[in-house]
Protein backbone atom coordinates (compact mmCIF):
# COMPACT_ATOMS: atom_id res chain seq x y z
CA UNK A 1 0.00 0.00 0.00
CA UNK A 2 2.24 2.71 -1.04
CA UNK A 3 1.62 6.61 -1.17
CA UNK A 4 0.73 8.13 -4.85
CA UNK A 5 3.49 10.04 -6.32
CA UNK A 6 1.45 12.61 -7.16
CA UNK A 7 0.63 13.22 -3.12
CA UNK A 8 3.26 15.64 -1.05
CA UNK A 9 3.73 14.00 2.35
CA UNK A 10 5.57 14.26 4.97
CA UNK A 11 7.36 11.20 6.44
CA UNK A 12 8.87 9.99 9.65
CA UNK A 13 11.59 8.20 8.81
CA UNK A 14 12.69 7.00 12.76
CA UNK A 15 11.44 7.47 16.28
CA UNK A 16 14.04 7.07 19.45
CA UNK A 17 11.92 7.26 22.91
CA UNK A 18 13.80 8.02 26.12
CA UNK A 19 11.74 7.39 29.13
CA UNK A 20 8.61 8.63 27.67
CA UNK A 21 5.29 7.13 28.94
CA UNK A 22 6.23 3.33 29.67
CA UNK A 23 8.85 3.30 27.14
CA UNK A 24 12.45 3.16 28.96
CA UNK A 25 14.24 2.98 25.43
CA UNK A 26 12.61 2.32 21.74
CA UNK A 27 14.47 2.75 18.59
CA UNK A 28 11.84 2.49 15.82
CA UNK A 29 12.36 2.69 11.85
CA UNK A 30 9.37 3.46 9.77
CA UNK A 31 9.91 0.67 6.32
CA UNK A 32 6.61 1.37 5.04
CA UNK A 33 4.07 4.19 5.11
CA UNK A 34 1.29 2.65 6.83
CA UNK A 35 1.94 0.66 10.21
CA UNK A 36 -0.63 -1.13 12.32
CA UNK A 37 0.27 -1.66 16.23
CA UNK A 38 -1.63 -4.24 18.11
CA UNK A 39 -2.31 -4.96 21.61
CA UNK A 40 -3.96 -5.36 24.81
CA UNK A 41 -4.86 -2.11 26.34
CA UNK A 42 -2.31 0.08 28.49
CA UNK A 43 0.36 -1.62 26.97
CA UNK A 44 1.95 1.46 24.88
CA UNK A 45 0.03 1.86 21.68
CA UNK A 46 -1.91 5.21 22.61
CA UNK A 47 1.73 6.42 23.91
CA UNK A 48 3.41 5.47 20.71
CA UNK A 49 0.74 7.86 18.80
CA UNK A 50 1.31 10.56 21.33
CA UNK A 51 4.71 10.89 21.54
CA UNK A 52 5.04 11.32 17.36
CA UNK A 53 2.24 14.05 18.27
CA UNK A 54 4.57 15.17 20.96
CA UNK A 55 7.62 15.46 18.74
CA UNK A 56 5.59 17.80 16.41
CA UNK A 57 3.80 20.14 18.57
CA UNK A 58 6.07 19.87 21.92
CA UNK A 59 2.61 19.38 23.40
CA UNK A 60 0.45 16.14 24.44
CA UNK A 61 -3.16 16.36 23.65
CA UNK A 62 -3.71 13.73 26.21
CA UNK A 63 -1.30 14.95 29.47
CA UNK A 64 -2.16 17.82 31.68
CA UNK A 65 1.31 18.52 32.88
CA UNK A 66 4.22 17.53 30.87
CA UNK A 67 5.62 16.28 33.71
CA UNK A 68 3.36 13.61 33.34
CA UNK A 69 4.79 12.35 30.26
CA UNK A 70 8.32 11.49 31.91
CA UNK A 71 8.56 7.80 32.65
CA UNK A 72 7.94 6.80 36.46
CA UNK A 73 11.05 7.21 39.02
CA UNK A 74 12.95 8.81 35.90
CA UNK A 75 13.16 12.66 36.06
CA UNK A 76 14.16 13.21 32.02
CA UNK A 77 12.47 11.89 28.79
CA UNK A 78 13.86 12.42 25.59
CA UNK A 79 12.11 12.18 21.62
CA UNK A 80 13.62 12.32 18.59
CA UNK A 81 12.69 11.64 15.30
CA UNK A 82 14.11 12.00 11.58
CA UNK A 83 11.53 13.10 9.33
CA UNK A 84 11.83 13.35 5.67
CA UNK A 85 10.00 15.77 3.13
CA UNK A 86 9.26 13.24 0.03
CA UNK A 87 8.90 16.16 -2.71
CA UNK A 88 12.82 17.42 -2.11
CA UNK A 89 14.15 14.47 -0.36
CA UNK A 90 15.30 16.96 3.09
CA UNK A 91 16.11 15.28 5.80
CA UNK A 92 15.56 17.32 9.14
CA UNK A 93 16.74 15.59 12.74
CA UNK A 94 14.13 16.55 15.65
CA UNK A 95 14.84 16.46 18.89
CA UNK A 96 12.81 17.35 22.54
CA UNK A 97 14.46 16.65 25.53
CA UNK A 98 12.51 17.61 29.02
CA UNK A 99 14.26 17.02 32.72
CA UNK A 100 13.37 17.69 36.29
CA UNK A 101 15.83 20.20 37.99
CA UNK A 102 15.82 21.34 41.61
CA UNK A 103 11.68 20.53 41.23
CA UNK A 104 11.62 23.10 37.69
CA UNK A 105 10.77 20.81 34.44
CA UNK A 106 13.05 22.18 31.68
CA UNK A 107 12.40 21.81 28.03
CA UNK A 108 14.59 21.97 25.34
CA UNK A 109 14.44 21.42 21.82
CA UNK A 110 16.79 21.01 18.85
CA UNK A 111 16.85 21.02 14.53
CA UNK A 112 19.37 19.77 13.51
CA UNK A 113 21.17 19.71 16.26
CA UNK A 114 21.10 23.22 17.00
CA UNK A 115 18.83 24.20 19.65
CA UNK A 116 15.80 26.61 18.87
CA UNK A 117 12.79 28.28 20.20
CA UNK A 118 9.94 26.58 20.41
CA UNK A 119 8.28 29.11 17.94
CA UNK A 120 10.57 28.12 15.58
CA UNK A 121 10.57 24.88 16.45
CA UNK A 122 7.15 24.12 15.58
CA UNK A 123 6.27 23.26 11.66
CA UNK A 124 8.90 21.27 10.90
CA UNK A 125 6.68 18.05 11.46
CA UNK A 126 2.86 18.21 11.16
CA UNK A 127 0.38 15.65 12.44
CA UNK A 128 -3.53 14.84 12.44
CA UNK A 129 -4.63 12.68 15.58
CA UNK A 130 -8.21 10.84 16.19
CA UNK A 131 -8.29 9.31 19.47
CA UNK A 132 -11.27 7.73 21.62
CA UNK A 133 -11.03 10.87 24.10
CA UNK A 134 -11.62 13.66 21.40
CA UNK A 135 -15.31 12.81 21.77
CA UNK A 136 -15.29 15.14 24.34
CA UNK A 137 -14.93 17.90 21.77
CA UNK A 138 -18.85 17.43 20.86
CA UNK A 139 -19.89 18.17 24.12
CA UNK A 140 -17.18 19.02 26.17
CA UNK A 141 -16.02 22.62 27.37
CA UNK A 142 -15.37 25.35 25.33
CA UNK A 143 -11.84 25.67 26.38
CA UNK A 144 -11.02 22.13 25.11
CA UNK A 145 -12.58 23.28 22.05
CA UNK A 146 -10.00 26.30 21.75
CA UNK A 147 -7.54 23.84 22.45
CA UNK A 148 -7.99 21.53 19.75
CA UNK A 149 -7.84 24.52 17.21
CA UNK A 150 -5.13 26.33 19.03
CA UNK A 151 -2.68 23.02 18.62
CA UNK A 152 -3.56 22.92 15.46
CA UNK A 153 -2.90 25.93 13.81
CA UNK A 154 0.18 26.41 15.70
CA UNK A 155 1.92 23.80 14.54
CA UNK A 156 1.31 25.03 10.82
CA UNK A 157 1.11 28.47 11.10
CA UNK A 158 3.79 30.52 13.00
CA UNK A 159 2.27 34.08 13.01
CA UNK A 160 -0.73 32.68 14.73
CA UNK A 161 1.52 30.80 17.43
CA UNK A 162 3.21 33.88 18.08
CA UNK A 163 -0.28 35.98 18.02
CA UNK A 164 -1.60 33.57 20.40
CA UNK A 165 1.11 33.62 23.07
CA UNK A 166 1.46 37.41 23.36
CA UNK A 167 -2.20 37.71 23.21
CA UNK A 168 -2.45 35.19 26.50
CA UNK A 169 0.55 37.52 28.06
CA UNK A 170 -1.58 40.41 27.06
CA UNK A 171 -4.52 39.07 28.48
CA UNK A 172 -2.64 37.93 32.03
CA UNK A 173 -0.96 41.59 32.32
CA UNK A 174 -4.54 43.49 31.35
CA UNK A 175 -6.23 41.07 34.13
CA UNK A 176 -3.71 42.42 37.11
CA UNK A 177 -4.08 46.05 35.80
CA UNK A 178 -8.07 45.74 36.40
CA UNK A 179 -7.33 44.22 39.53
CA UNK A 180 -5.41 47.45 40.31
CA UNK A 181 -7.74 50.03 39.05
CA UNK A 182 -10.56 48.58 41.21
CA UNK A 183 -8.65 48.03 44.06
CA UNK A 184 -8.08 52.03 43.69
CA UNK A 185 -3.78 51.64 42.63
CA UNK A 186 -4.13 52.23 38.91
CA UNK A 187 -5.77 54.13 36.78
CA UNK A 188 -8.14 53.51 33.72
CA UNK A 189 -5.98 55.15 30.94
CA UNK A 190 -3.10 52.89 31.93
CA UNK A 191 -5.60 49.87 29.82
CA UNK A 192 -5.24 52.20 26.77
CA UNK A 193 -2.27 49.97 25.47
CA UNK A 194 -3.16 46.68 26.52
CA UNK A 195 -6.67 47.09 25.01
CA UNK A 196 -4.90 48.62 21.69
CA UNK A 197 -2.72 45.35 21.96
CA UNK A 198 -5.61 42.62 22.47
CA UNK A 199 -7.37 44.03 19.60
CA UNK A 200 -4.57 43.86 16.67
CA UNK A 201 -3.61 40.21 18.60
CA UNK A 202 -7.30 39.25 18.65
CA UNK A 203 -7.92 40.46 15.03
CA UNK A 204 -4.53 38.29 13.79
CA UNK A 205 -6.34 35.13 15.87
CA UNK A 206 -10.11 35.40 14.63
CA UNK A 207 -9.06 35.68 11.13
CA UNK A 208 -7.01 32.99 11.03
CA UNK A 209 -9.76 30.97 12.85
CA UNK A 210 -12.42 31.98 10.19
CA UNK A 211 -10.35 31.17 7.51
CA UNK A 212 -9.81 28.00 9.42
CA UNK A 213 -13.60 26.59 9.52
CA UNK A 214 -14.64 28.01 6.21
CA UNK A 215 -12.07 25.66 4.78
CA UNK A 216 -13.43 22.72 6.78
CA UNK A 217 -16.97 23.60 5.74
CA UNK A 218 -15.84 23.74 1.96
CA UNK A 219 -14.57 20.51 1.87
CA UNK A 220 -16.39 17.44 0.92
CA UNK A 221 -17.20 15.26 3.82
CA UNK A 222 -16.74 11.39 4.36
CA UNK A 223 -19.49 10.73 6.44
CA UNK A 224 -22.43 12.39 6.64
CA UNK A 225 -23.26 16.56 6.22
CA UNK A 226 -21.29 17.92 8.97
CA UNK A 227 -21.26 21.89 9.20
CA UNK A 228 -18.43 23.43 11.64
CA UNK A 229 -20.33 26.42 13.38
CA UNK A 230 -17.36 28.68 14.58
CA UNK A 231 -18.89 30.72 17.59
CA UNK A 232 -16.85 34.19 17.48
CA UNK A 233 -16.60 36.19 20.68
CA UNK A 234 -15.97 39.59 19.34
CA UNK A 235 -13.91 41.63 20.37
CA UNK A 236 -13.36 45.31 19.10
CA UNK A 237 -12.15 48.79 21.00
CA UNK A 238 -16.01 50.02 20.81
CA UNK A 239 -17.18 46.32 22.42
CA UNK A 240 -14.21 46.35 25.06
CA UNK A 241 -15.73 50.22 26.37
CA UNK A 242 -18.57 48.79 26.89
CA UNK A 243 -17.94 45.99 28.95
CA UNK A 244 -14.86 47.83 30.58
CA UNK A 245 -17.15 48.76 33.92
CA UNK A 246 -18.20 44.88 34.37
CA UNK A 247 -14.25 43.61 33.67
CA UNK A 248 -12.89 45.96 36.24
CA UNK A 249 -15.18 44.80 38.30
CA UNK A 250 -14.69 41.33 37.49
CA UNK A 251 -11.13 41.53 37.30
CA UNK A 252 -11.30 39.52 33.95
CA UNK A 253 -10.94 40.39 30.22
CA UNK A 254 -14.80 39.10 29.33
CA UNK A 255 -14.53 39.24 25.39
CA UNK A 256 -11.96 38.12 23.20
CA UNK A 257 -10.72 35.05 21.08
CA UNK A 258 -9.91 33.73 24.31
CA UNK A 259 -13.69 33.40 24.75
CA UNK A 260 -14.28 31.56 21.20
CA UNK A 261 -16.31 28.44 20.86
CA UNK A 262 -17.61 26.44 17.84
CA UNK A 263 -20.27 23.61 17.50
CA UNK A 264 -20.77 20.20 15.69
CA UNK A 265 -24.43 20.48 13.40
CA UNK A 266 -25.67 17.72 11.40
CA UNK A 267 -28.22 17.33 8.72
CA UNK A 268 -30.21 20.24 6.40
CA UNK A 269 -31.63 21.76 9.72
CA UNK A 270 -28.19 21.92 11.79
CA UNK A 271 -29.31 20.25 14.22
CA UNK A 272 -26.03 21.00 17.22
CA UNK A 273 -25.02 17.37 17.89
CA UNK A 274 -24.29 18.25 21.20
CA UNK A 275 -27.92 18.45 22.17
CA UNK A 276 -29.61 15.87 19.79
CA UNK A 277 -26.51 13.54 18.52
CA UNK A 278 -25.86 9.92 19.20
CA UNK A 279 -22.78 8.62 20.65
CA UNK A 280 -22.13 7.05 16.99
CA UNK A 281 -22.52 10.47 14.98
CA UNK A 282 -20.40 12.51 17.63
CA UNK A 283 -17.82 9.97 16.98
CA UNK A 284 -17.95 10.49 12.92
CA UNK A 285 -17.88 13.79 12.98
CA UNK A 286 -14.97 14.40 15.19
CA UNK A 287 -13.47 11.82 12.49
CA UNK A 288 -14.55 13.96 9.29
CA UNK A 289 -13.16 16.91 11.76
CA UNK A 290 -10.04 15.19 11.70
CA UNK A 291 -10.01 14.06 8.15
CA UNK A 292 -10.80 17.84 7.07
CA UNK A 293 -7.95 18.83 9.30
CA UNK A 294 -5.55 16.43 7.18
CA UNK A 295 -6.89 18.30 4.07
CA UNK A 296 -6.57 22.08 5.60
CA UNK A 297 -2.78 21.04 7.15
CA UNK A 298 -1.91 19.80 3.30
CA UNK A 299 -3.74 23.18 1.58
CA UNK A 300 -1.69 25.46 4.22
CA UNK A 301 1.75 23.94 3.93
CA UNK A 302 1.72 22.08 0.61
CA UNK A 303 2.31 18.44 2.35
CA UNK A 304 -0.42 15.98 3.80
CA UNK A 305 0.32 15.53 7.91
CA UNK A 306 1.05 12.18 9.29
CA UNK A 307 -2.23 10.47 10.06
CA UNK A 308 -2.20 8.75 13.75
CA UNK A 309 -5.46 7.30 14.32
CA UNK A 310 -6.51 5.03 17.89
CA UNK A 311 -8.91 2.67 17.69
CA UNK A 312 -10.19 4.38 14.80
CA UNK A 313 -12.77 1.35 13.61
CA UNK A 314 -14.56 0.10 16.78
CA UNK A 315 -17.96 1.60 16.62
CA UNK A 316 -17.40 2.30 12.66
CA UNK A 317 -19.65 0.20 10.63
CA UNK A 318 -18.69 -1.34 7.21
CA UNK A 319 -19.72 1.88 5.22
CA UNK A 320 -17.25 3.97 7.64
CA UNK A 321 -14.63 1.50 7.86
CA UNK A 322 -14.06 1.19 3.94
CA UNK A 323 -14.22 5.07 3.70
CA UNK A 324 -11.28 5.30 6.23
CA UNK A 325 -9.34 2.38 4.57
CA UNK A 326 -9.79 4.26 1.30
CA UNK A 327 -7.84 7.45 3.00
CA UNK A 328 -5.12 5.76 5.14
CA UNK A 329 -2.92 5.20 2.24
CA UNK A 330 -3.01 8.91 1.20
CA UNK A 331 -0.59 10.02 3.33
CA UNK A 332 1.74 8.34 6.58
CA UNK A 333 -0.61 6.51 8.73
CA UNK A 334 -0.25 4.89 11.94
CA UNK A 335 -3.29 3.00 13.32
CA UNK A 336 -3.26 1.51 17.11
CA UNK A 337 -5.81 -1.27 17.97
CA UNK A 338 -6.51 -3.56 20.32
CA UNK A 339 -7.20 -6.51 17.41
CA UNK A 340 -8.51 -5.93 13.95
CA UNK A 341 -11.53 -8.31 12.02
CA UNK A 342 -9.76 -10.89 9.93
CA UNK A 343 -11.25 -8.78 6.89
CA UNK A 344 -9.68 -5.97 7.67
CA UNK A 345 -6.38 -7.36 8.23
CA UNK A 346 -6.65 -8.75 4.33
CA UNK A 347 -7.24 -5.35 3.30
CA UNK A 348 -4.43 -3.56 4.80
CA UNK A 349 -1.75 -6.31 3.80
CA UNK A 350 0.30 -4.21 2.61
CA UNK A 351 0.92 -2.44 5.73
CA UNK A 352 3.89 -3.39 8.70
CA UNK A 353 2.17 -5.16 11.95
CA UNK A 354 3.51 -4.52 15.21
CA UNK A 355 2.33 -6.30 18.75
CA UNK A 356 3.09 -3.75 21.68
CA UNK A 357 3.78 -5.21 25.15
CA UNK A 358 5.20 -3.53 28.12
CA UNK A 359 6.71 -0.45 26.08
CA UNK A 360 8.35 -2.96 23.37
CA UNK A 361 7.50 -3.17 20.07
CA UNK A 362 7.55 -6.43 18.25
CA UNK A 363 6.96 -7.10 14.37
CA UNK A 364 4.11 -9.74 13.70
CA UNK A 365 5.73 -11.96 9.82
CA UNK A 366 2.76 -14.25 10.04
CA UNK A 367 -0.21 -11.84 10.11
């Protein structure tokens, strides 16, 4: 099952794991482009996926704390990963290295060998994940929804990374400075430039965002007629004046992109799946979410992401399950399951099976 030459894609070439998750030490060379792991449950197959997602965004979408992703009793982890760019044959060496000093995590990160920012850091390997948890996007909290869309746009699109941290620093300094001014300290003119600030870092955000959706809604869908509904919480200098009396009494910048949300709607009278949906539909359209993603990652950059999907077809039936085996060979995939129907084993043949036990990963010859 190889990837069509007419397809851009980006490809990990080797993963080394250094105490990360339950792997003490894993040296791992990617032969083909589509790989199957297998396995009983908490044996290391989720943590696989996540630390390729890790070595591309510097985040986990699972963790809370990054401290949690360091191995038991070990106080350092350490990824890397070689990943190669199939159109010009560029090779680039990734590396993230976290350790535990005097009780402070410190996290480093290299290309090349050379060590960089992590704004700079970030787009030099780009990933799609589907996991069983992001179900809790459908009806979940709206911060978790920022957070799926914040992770990934940043790790495509640099300006809005660096529009997105300085607008949470803005945010954090504006807070304390209505904190002062009703505690009687400051004064009201001193918001004049923070406000100024939030607005050109708020306009930079929502733009990007909109931009962002009405791709996904332009796209053809796998499934079934998903719309995207992106909830904007605007923000403008005329807005902010009048809610300025309620946030200094509050303490708390009340409008902004921080304050975005967007919803899952289904069929020709959008109904909000978060209200009405079955378990089954919330978990296709976070999959055509996903899916969309892969196309809006490959129309930004010019490559298709890697493709890391966890038990991706329990739940599916046959209809889904073929559409998803039709896609997996369209760019690198990785798929993690517990055990796969004899049927679908035949029709990913092609593809390099893996049992995972305890952290170790173990090809399967006789599939």
């Amino acid at each position: 099952m190889g990837l069509p030459d007419t397809i851009s894609f980006m490809f990990l070439k080797s993963l080394k794991l250094v105490n990360f998750r339950n792997y003490s030490s894993c040296n791992f060379e990617f032969k083909t482009p589509l790989i199957i792991l297998l396995g009983n449950n908490a044996q290391g197959k989720s943590n696989f996926l996540e630390s390729i997602y890790f070595l591309s965004t510097t985040k986990s979408h699972k963790a809370e704390k990054d401290e949690e992703l360091i191995k038991k009793a070990e106080n350092f982890l350490r990824v890397e990963g070689q990943v190669q760019n199939e159109e010009n044959n560029d090779q680039t060496q990734l590396e993230i290295a976290m350790q535990i000093v005097d009780g402070n995590l410190v996290k480093k990160v290299k290309v090349n060998g050379v060590t960089r920012r992590i704004v700079d850091y970030i787009g030099n390997l780009s990933v799609v994940t589907f996991s069983p948890e992001d179900i809790n996007l459908v009806t979940g909290s709206p911060s978790l929804r920022r957070w799926h869309i914040d992770l990934t746009l940043a790790q495509i699109d640099k300006e809005y990374k660096k529009a997105l941290t300085e607008y949470g620093e803005i945010i954090i300094r504006k807070n304390r400075l209505l904190k002062a001014i009703r505690e009687g300290i400051a004064k009201i003119e001193e918001l004049n430039f923070w406000v100024n600030e939030q607005v050109r870092l708020g306009e930079i955000i929502s733009t990007k965002r909109f931009k962002f959706f009405n791709f996904l809604n332009s796209v053809e869908k796998k499934f079934d007629s998903f719309f995207f509904e992106y909830l904007q919480n605007e923000l403008s200098l005329k807005r902010i004046l009048e809610y300025q009396v309620r946030e200094i009494a509050s303490a708390t910048s009340l409008i902004g992109p921080h304050r975005d949300d967007f919803r899952f709607l289904t069929g020709k009278d959008k109904r909000d799946l978060a209200h009405f949906g079955s378990r089954g539909e919330h978990r296709t359209a976070i999959l055509d979410l996903k899916l969309s993603e892969v196309s809006f990652v490959e129309s930004t950059i010019g490559s298709r992401p890697i493709l890391l999907l966890d038990d991706v077809f329990s739940e599916l039936d046959d209809t889904h399950q073929e559409h998803v085996l039709g896609l997996v060979s369209l760019q690198q995939t990785i798929i993690a399951s517990v055990e796969l129907d004899p049927h679908l084993k035949l029709k990913l043949k092609d593809a390099s099976f893996f049992f995972v036990e305890n952290g170790q990963l173990n090809e399967i010859v006789d599939k």
